[in-house]
N, C-alpha and C. Protein backbone atom coordinates (compact mmCIF):
# COMPACT_ATOMS: atom_id res chain seq x y z
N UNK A 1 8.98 17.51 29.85
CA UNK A 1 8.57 16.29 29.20
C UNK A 1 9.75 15.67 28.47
N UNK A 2 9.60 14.23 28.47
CA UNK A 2 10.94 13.85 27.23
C UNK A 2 10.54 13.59 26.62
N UNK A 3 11.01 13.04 25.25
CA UNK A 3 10.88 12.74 23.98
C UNK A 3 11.38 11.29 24.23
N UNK A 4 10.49 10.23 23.86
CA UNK A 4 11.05 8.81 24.06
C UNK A 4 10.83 8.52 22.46
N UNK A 5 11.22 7.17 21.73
CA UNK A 5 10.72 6.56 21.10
C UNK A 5 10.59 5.08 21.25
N UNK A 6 9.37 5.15 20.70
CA UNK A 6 8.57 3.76 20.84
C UNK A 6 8.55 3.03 19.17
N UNK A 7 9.10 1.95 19.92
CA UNK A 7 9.79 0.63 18.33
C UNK A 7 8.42 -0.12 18.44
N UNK A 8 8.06 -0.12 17.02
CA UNK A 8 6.93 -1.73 17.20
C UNK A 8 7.68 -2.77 16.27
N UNK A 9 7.17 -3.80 16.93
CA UNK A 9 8.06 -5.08 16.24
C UNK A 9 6.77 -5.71 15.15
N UNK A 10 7.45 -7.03 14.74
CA UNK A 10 6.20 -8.12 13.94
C UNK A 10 4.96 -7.55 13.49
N UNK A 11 3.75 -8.08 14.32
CA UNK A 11 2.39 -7.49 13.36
C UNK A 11 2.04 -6.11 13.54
N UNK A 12 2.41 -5.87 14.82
CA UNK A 12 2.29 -4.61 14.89
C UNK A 12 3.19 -3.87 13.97
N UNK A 13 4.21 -4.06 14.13
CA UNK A 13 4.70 -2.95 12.64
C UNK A 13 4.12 -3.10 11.69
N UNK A 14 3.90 -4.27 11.42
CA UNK A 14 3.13 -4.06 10.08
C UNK A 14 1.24 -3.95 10.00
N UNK A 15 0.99 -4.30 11.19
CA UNK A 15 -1.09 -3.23 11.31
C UNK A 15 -0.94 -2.01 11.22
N UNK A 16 0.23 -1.42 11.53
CA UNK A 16 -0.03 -0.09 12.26
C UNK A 16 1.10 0.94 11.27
N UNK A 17 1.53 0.16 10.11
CA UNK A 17 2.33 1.00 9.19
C UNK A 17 3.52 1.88 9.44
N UNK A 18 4.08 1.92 10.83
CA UNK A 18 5.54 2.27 10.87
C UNK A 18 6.11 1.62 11.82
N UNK A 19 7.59 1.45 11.80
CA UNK A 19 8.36 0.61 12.79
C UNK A 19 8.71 1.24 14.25
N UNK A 20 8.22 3.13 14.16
CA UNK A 20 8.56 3.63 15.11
C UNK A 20 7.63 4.73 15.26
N UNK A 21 7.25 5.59 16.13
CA UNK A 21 7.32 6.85 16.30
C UNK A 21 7.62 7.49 17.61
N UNK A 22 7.88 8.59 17.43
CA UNK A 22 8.19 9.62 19.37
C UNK A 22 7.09 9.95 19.96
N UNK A 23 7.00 10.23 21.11
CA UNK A 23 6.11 10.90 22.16
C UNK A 23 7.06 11.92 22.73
N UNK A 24 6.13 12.84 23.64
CA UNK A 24 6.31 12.97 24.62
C UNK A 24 5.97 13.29 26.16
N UNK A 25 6.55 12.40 26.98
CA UNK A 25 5.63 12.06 27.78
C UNK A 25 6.71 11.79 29.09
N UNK A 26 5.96 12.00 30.11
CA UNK A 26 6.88 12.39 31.19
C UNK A 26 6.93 10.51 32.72
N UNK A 27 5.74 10.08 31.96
CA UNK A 27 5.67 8.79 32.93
C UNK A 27 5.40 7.88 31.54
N UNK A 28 5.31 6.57 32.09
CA UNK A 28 4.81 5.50 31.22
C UNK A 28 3.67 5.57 30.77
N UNK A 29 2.34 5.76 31.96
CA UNK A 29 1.16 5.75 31.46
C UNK A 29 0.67 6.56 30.60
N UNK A 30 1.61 7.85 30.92
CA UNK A 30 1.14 8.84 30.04
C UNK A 30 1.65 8.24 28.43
N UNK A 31 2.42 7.81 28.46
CA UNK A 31 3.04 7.71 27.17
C UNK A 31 2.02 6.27 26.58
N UNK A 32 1.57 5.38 27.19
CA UNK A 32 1.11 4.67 26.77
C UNK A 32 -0.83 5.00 26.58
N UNK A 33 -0.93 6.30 26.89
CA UNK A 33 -2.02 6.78 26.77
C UNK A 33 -2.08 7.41 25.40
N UNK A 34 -0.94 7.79 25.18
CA UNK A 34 -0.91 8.84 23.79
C UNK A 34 -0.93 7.70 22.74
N UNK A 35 0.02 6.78 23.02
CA UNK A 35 -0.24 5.11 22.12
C UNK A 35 -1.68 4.71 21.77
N UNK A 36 -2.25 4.73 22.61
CA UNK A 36 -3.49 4.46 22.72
C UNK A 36 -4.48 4.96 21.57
N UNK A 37 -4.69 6.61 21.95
CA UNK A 37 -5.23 7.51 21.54
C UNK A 37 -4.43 7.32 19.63
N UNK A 38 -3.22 7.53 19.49
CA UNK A 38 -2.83 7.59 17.89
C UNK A 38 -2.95 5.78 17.21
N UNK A 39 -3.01 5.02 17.87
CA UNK A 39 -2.98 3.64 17.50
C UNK A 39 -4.36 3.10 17.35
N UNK A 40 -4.45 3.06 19.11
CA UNK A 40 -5.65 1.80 19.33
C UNK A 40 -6.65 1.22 17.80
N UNK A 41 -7.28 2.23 17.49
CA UNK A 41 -8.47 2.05 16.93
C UNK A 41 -7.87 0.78 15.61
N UNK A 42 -6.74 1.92 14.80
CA UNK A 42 -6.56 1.31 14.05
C UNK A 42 -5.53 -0.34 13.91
N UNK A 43 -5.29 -0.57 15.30
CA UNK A 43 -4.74 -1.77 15.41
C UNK A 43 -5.64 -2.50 15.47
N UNK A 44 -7.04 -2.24 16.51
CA UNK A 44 -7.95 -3.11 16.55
C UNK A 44 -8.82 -3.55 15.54
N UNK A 45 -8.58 -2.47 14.41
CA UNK A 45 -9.67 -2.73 13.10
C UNK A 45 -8.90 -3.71 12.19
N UNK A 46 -7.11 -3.42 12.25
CA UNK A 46 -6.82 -4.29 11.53
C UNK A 46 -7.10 -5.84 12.10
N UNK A 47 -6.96 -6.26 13.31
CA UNK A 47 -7.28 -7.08 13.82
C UNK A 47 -8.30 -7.93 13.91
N UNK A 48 -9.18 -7.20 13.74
CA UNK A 48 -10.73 -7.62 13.57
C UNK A 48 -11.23 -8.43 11.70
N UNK A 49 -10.18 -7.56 11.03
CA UNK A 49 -10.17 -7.96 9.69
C UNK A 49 -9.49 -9.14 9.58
N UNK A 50 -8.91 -9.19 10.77
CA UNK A 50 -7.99 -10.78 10.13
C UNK A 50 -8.80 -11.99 11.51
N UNK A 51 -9.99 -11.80 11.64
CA UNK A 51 -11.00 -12.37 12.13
C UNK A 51 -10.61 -12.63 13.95
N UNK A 52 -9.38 -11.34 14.10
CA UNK A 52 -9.39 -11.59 16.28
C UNK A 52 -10.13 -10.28 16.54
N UNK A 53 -10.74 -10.42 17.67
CA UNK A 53 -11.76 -9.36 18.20
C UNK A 53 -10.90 -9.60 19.46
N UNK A 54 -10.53 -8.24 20.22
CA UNK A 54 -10.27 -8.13 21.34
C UNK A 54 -10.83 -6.93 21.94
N UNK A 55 -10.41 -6.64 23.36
CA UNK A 55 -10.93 -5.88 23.95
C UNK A 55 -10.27 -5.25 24.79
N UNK A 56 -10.34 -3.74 25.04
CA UNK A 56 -9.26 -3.10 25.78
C UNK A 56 -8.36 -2.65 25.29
N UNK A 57 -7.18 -1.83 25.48
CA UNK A 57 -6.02 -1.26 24.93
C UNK A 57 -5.26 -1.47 24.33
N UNK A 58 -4.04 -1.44 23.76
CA UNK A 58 -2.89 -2.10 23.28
C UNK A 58 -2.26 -2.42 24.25
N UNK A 59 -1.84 -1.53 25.65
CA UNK A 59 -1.13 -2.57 26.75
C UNK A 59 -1.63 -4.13 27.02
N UNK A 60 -3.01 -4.07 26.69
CA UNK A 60 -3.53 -5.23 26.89
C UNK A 60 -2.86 -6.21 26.59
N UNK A 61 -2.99 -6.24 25.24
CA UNK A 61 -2.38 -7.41 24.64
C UNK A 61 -0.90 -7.17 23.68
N UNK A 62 -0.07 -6.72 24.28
CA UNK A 62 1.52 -6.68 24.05
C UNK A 62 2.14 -6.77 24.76
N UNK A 63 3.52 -7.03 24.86
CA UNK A 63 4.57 -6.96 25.68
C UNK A 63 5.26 -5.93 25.29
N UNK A 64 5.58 -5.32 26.15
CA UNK A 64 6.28 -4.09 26.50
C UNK A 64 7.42 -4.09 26.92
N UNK A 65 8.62 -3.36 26.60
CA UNK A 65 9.37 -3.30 27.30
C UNK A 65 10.39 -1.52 27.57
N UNK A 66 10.31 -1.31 28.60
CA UNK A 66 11.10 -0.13 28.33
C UNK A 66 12.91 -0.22 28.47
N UNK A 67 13.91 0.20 27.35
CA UNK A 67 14.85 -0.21 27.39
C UNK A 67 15.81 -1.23 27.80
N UNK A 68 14.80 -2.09 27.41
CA UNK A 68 14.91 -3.76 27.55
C UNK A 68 14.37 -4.41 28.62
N UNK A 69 13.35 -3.55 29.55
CA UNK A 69 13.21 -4.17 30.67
C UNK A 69 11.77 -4.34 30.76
N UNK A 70 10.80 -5.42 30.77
CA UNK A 70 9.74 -5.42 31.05
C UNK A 70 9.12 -4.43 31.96
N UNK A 71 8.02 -3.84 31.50
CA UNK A 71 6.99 -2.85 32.30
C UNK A 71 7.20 -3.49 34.36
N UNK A 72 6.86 -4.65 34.14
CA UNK A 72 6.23 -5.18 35.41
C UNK A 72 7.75 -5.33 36.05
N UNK A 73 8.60 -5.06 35.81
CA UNK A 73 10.30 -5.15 36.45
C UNK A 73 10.55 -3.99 37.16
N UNK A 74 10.45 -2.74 36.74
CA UNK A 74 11.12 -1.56 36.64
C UNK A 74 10.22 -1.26 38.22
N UNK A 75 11.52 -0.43 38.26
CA UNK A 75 11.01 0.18 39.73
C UNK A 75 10.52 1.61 39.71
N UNK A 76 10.67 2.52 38.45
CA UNK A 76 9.80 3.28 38.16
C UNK A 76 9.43 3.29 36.98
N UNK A 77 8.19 4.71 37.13
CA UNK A 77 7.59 4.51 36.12
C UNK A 77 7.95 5.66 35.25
N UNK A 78 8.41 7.01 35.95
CA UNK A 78 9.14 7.96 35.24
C UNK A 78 9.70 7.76 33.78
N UNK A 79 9.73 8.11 32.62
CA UNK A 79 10.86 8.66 31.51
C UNK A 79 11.27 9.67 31.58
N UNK A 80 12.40 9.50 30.74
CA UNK A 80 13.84 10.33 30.60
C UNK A 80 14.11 9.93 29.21
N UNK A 81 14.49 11.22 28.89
CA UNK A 81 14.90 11.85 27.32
C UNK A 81 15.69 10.70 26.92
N UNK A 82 15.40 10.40 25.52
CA UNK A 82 15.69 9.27 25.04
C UNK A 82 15.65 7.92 25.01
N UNK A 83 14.40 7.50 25.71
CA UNK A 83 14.12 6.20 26.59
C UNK A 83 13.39 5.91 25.46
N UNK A 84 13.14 4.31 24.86
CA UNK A 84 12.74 3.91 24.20
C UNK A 84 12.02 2.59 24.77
N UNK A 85 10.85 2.48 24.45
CA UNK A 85 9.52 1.13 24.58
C UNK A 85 9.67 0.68 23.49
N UNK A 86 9.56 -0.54 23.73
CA UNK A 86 9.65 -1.65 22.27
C UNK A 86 7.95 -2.45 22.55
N UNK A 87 7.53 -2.71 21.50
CA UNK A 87 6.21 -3.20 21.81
C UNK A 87 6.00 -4.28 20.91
N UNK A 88 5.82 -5.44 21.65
CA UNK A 88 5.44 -6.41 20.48
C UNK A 88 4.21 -7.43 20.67
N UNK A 89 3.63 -7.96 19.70
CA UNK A 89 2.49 -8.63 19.99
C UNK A 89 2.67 -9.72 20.91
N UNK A 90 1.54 -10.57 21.54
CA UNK A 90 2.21 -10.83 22.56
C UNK A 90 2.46 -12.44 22.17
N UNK A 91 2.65 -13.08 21.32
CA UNK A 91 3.34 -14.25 20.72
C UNK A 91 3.64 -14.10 19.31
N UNK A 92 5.16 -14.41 19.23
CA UNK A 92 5.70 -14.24 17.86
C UNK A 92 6.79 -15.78 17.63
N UNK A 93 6.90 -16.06 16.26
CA UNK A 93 7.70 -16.72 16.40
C UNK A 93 6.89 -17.71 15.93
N UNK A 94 7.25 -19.09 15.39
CA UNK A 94 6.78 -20.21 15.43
C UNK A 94 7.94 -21.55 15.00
């Protein structure tokens, strides 16, 4: 298995109370499963408090990227030790 870390940017760093943490996890999905499982709930509750209701995962509604490269680019899905996902909500900025 590797050890990746995963950066959250904007609201998500701040729903979800840290700017980072590690996995480890040997494909993407897996790793975005473990996201899931330690996050989801509490992203969606903060969310819900600030009056958005959504539905489905955090892949859902973020952009992803693994070491700078969008999910939907990459030609695999494999990680490797030290690979880092950046995750950010999916409009920032104004």
């Amino acid at each position: 298995m590797a050890l990746i870390t995963v950066r959250f940017y904007s609201l998500w760093r701040s729903y979800l109370g840290t700017d980072s943490t590690t996995l480890q996890a040997d494909h993407i999905q897996d790793a975005l499963a473990q996201l899931e499982t330690k996050f989801g709930s509490r992203l969606r509750k903060k969310l819900e408090t600030a009056g958005i209701h959504l539905d489905g995962k955090i892949q859902d509604y973020s952009l992803i990227l693994l070491n700078g490269i969008t999910l939907r680019n990459l030609g695999s899905n494999d990680l490797k030790e030290g690979d880092v996902l950046h995750m950010f909500p999916p409009a920032i900025g104004g």
